[in-house]
Protein backbone atom coordinates (compact mmCIF):
# COMPACT_ATOMS: atom_id res chain seq x y z
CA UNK A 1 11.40 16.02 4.05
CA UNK A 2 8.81 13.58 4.85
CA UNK A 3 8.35 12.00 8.47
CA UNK A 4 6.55 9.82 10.44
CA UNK A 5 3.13 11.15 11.21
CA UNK A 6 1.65 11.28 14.69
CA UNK A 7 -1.90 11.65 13.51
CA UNK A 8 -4.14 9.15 11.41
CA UNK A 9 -6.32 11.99 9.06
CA UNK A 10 -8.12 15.15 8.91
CA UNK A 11 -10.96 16.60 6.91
CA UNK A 12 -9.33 18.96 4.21
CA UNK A 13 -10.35 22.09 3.90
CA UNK A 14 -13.44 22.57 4.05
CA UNK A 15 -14.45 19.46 1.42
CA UNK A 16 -16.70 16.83 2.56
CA UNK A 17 -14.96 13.39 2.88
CA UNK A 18 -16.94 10.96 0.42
CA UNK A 19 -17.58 7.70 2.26
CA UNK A 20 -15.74 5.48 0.10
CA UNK A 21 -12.43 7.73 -0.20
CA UNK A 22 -12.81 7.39 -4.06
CA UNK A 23 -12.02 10.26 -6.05
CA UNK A 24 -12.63 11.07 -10.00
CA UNK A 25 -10.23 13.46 -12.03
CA UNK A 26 -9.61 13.29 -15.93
CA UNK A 27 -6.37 15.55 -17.10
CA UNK A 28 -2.84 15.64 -15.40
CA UNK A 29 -3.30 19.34 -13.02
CA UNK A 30 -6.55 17.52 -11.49
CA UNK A 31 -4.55 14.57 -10.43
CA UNK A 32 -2.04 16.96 -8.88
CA UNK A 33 -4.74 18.73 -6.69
CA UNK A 34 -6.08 15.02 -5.85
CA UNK A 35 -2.33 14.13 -4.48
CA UNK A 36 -2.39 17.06 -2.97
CA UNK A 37 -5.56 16.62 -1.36
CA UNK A 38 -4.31 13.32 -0.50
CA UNK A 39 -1.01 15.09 1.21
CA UNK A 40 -3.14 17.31 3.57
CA UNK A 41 -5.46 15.08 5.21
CA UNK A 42 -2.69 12.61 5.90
CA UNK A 43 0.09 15.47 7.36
CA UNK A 44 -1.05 16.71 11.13
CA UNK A 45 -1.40 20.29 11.35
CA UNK A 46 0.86 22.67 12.05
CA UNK A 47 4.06 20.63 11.26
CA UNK A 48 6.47 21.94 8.61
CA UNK A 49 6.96 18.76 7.25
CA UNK A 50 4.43 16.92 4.81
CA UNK A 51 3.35 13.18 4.34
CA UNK A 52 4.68 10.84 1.89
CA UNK A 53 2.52 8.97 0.19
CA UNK A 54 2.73 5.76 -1.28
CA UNK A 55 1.14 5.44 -4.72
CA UNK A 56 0.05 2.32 -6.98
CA UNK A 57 -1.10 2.43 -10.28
CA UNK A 58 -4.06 0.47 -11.72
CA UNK A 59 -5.04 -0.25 -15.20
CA UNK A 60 -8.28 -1.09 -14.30
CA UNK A 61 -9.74 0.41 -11.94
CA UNK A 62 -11.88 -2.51 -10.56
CA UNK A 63 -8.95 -4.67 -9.79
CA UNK A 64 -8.01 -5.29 -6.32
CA UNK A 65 -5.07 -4.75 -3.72
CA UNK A 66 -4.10 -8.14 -4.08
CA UNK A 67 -0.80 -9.53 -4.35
CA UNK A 68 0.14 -12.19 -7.54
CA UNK A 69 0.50 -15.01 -5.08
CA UNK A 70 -2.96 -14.69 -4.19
CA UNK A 71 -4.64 -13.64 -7.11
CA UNK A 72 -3.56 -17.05 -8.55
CA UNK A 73 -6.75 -19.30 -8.43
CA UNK A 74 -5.40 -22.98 -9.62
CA UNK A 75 -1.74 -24.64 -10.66
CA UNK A 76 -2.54 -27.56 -12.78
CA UNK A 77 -5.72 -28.28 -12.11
CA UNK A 78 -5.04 -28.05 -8.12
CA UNK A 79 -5.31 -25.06 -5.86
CA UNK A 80 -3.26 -22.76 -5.58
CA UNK A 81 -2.51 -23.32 -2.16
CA UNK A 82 -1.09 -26.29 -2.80
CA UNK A 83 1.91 -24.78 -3.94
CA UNK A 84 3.52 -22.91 -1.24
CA UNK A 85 5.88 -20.01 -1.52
CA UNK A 86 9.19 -21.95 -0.15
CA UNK A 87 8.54 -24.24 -2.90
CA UNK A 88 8.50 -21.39 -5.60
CA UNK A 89 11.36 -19.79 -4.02
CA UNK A 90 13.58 -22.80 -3.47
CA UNK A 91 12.70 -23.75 -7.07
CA UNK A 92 14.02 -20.52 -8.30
CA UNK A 93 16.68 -20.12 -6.60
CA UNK A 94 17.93 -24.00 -8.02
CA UNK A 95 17.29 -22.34 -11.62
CA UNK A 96 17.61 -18.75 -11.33
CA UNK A 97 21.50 -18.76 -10.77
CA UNK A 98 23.08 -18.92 -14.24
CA UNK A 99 21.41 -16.10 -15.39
CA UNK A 100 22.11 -13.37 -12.25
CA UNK A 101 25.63 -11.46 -12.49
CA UNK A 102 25.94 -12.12 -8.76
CA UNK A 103 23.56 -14.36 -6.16
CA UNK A 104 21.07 -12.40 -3.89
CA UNK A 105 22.57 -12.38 -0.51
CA UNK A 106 19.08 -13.42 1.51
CA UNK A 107 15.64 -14.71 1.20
CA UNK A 108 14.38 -11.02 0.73
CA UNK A 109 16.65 -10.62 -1.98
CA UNK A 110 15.38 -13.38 -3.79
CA UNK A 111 11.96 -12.67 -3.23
CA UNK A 112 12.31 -9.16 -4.31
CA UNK A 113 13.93 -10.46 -7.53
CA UNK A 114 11.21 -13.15 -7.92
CA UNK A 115 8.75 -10.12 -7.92
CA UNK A 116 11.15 -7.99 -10.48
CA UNK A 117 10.71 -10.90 -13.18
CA UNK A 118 7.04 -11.01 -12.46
CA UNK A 119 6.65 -14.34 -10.27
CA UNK A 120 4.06 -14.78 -8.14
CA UNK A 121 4.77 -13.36 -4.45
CA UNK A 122 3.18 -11.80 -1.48
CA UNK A 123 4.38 -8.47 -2.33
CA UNK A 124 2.77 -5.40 -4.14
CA UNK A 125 4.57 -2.97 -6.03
CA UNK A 126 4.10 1.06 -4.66
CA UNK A 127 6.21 3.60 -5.63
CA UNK A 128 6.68 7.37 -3.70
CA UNK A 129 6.07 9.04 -7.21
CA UNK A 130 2.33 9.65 -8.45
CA UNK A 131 3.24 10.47 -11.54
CA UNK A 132 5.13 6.97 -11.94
CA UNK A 133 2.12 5.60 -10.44
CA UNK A 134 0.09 7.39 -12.81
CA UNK A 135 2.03 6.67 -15.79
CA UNK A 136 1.24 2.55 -15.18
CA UNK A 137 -1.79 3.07 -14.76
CA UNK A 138 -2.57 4.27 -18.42
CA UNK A 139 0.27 3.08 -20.31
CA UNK A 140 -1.01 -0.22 -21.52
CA UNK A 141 -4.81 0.88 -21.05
CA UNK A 142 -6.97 -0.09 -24.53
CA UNK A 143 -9.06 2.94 -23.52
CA UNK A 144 -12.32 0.45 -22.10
CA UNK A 145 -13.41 0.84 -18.61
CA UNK A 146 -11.49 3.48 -16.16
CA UNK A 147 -8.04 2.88 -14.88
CA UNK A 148 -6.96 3.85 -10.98
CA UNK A 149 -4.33 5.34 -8.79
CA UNK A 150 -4.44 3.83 -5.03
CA UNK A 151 -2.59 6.02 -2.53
CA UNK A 152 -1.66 4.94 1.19
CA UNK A 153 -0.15 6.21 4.09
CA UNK A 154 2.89 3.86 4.65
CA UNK A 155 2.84 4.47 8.22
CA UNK A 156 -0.58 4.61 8.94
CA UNK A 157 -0.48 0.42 7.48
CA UNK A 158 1.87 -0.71 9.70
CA UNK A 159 0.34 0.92 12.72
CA UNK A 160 -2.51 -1.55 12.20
CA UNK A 161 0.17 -3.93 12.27
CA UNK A 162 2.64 -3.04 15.37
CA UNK A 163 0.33 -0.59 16.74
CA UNK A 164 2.43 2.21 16.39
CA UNK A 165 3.57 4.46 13.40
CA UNK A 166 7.04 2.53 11.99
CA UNK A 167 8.69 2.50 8.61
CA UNK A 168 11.77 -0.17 7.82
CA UNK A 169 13.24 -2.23 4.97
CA UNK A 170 12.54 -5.84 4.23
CA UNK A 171 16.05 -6.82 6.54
CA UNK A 172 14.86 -5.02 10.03
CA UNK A 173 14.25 -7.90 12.77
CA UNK A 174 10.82 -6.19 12.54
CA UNK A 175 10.34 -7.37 9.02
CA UNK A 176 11.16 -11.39 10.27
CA UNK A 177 7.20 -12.61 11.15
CA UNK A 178 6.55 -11.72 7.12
CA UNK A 179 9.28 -13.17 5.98
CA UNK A 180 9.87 -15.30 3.01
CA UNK A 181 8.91 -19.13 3.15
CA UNK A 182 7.13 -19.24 5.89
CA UNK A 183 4.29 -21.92 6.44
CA UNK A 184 1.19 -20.00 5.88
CA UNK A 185 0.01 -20.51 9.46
CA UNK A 186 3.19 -18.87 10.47
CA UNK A 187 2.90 -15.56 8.89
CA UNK A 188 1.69 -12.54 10.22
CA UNK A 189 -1.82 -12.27 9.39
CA UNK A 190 -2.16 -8.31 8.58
CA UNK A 191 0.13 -6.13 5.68
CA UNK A 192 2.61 -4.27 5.92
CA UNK A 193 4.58 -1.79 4.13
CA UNK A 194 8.31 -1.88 3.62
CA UNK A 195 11.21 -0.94 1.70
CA UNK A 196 13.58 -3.24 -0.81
CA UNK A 197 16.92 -4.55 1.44
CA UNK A 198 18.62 -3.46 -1.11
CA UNK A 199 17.64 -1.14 -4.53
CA UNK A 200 18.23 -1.99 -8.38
CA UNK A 201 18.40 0.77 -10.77
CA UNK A 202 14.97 -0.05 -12.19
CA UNK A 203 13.58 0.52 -8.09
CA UNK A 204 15.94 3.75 -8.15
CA UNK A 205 14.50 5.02 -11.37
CA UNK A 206 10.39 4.21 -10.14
CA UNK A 207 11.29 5.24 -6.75
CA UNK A 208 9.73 2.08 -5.88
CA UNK A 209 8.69 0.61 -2.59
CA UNK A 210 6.49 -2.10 -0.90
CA UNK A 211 3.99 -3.68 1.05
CA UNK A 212 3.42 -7.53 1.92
CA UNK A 213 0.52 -9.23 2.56
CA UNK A 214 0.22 -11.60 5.74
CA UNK A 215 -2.01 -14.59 5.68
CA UNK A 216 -5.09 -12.34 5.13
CA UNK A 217 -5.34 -12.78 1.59
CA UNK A 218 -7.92 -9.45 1.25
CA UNK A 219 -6.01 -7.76 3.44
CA UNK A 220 -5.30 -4.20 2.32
CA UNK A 221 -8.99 -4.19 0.64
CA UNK A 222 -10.03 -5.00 4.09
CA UNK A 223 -8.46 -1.92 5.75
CA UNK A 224 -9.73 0.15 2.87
CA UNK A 225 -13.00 -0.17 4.54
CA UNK A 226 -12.09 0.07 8.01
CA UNK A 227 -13.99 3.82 8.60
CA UNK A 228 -13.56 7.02 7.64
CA UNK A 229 -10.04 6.96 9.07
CA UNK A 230 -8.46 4.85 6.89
CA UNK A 231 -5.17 6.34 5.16
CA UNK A 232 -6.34 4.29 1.61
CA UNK A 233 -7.72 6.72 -1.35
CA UNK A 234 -8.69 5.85 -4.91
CA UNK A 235 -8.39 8.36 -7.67
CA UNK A 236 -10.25 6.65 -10.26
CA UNK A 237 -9.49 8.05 -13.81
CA UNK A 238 -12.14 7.59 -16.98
CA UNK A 239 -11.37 5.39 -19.93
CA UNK A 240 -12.32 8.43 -22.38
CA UNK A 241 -9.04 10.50 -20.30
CA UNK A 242 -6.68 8.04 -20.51
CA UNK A 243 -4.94 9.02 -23.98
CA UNK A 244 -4.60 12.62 -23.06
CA UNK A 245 -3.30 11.90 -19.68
CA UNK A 246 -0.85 9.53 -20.82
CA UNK A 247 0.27 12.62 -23.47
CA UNK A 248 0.26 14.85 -20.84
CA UNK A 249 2.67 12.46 -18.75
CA UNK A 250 5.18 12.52 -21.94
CA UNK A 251 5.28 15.88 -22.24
CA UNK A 252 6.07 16.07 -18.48
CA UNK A 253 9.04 13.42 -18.61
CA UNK A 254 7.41 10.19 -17.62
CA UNK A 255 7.99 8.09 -20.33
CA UNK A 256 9.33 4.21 -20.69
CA UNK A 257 12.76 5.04 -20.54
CA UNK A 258 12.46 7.35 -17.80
CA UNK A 259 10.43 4.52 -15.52
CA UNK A 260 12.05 1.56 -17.36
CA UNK A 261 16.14 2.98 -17.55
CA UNK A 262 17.03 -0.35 -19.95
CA UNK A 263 17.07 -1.13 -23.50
CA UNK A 264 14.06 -2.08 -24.02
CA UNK A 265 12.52 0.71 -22.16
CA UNK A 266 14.41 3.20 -24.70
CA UNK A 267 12.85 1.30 -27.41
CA UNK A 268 9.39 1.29 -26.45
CA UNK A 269 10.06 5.20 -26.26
CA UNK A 270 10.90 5.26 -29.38
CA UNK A 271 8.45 3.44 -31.06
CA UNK A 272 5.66 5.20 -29.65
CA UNK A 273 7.46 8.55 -30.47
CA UNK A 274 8.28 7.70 -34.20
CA UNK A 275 4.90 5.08 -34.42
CA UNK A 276 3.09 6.11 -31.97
CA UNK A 277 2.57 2.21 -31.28
């Protein structure tokens, strides 16, 4: 089982460490030995435990580690910033109520759900699988420009944050400075990485956890480049692999119902399968 690790990185062995931690594969076995790769630098030797990662998938491969709330640029012709988070959230949870089976039980709960239905928020969606990682990285790819897979070491984040290595879900007290609704100048500034309060089936299915950006808007980008110890990796996939890869992925399990366990998941599988739309 994984645990916490009490070590940052290591070399692997024997290959050079590339000074932007980006690395290139193009068919499903040379993504494996790039996880892998990814699993050994980050577990301390001698332990017989290993590291789990954290993995996020990319369809393009230039985009950032930037959550939706800050990607957004201007609302209405005024910036973005001037409207705030509690006035999304209190806005959805006014409207959002006829349509839930039962009312989420905190502000996390809402702003997890926010995120689910694809509303802006400060959080970014990682999941513990590669392979699920993988699979959204090329399943709506057009085949132009390469796609990505970010990995990170969970605990590595948050001991930029606390200082020490510390893993907890979204209702710890530790969780309260990044909390939901908070005036901007009252959230912590760095990321941190986290797990749901409390899981849906679709989380279950994509193993999914995550982190959630402070008031540094470029925040995980920023530790990307914080030295050759930094626990962030890119495995950068070409556009000319992506069609193979995402075959390969089928024929290994990872397919829409599989990540997506809902109607509509089901029938995207079987579309592609019987029109390979």
């Amino acid at each position: 089982m994984p645990r916490s690790p009490r070590t940052a990185s290591r070399t692997s062995r024997g290959r050079t460490r590339r000074p932007d931690r980006t690395y290139r594969f193009d068919d499903l076995a040379g993504f494996m030995m790039e996880v892998e790769r990814v699993v050994h630098d980050w577990t301390p030797p001698r332990v017989e435990w290993y590291l789990q990662p954290w993995f996020r998938g990319h369809v393009d491969a230039t985009w950032s580690l930037s959550p939706g709330l800050y990607r957004l640029r201007t609302v209405r012709g005024l910036g973005a910033e001037y409207y705030t988070e509690q006035e999304l959230l209190d806005s959805f949870k006014l409207r959002a109520p006829p349509y839930l089976p039962r009312l989420p039980r905190s502000d996390w709960e809402w702003l997890f759900l926010m995120q689910h239905y694809g509303l802006p928020t400060r959080l970014l969606d990682w999941t513990e699988s590669a392979l699920v990682a993988l699979y959204f990285a090329v399943a709506e790819h057009d085949g132009r420009g390469d796609s990505a897979v970010w990995a990170i070491n969970p605990w590595w984040i948050n001991k930029q944050a606390f200082g020490k290595y510390e893993l907890f879900s979204a209702d710890s007290p530790c969780a309260a400075p990044w909390a939901p609704g908070k005036l901007a100048d009252k959230v912590a500034r760095a990321p941190i990485a986290l797990r749901p309060a409390h899981e849906s089936a679709r989380i279950q299915a994509q193993r999914g956890v995550f982190t959630i950006h402070g008031s540094e808007r470029g925040g995980l980008d920023a530790l990307a480049e914080a030295g050759d110890d930094a626990c962030i990796r890119k495995l950068v996939l070409p556009g000319g692999a992506v069609a193979s890869v995402r075959r390969e992925l089928s024929v290994a399990g990872i397919s829409e119902s599989a990540v997506f366990p809902e109607l509509p998941g089901l029938c995207r599988d079987l579309k592609r399968f019987f029109f390979g739309a």
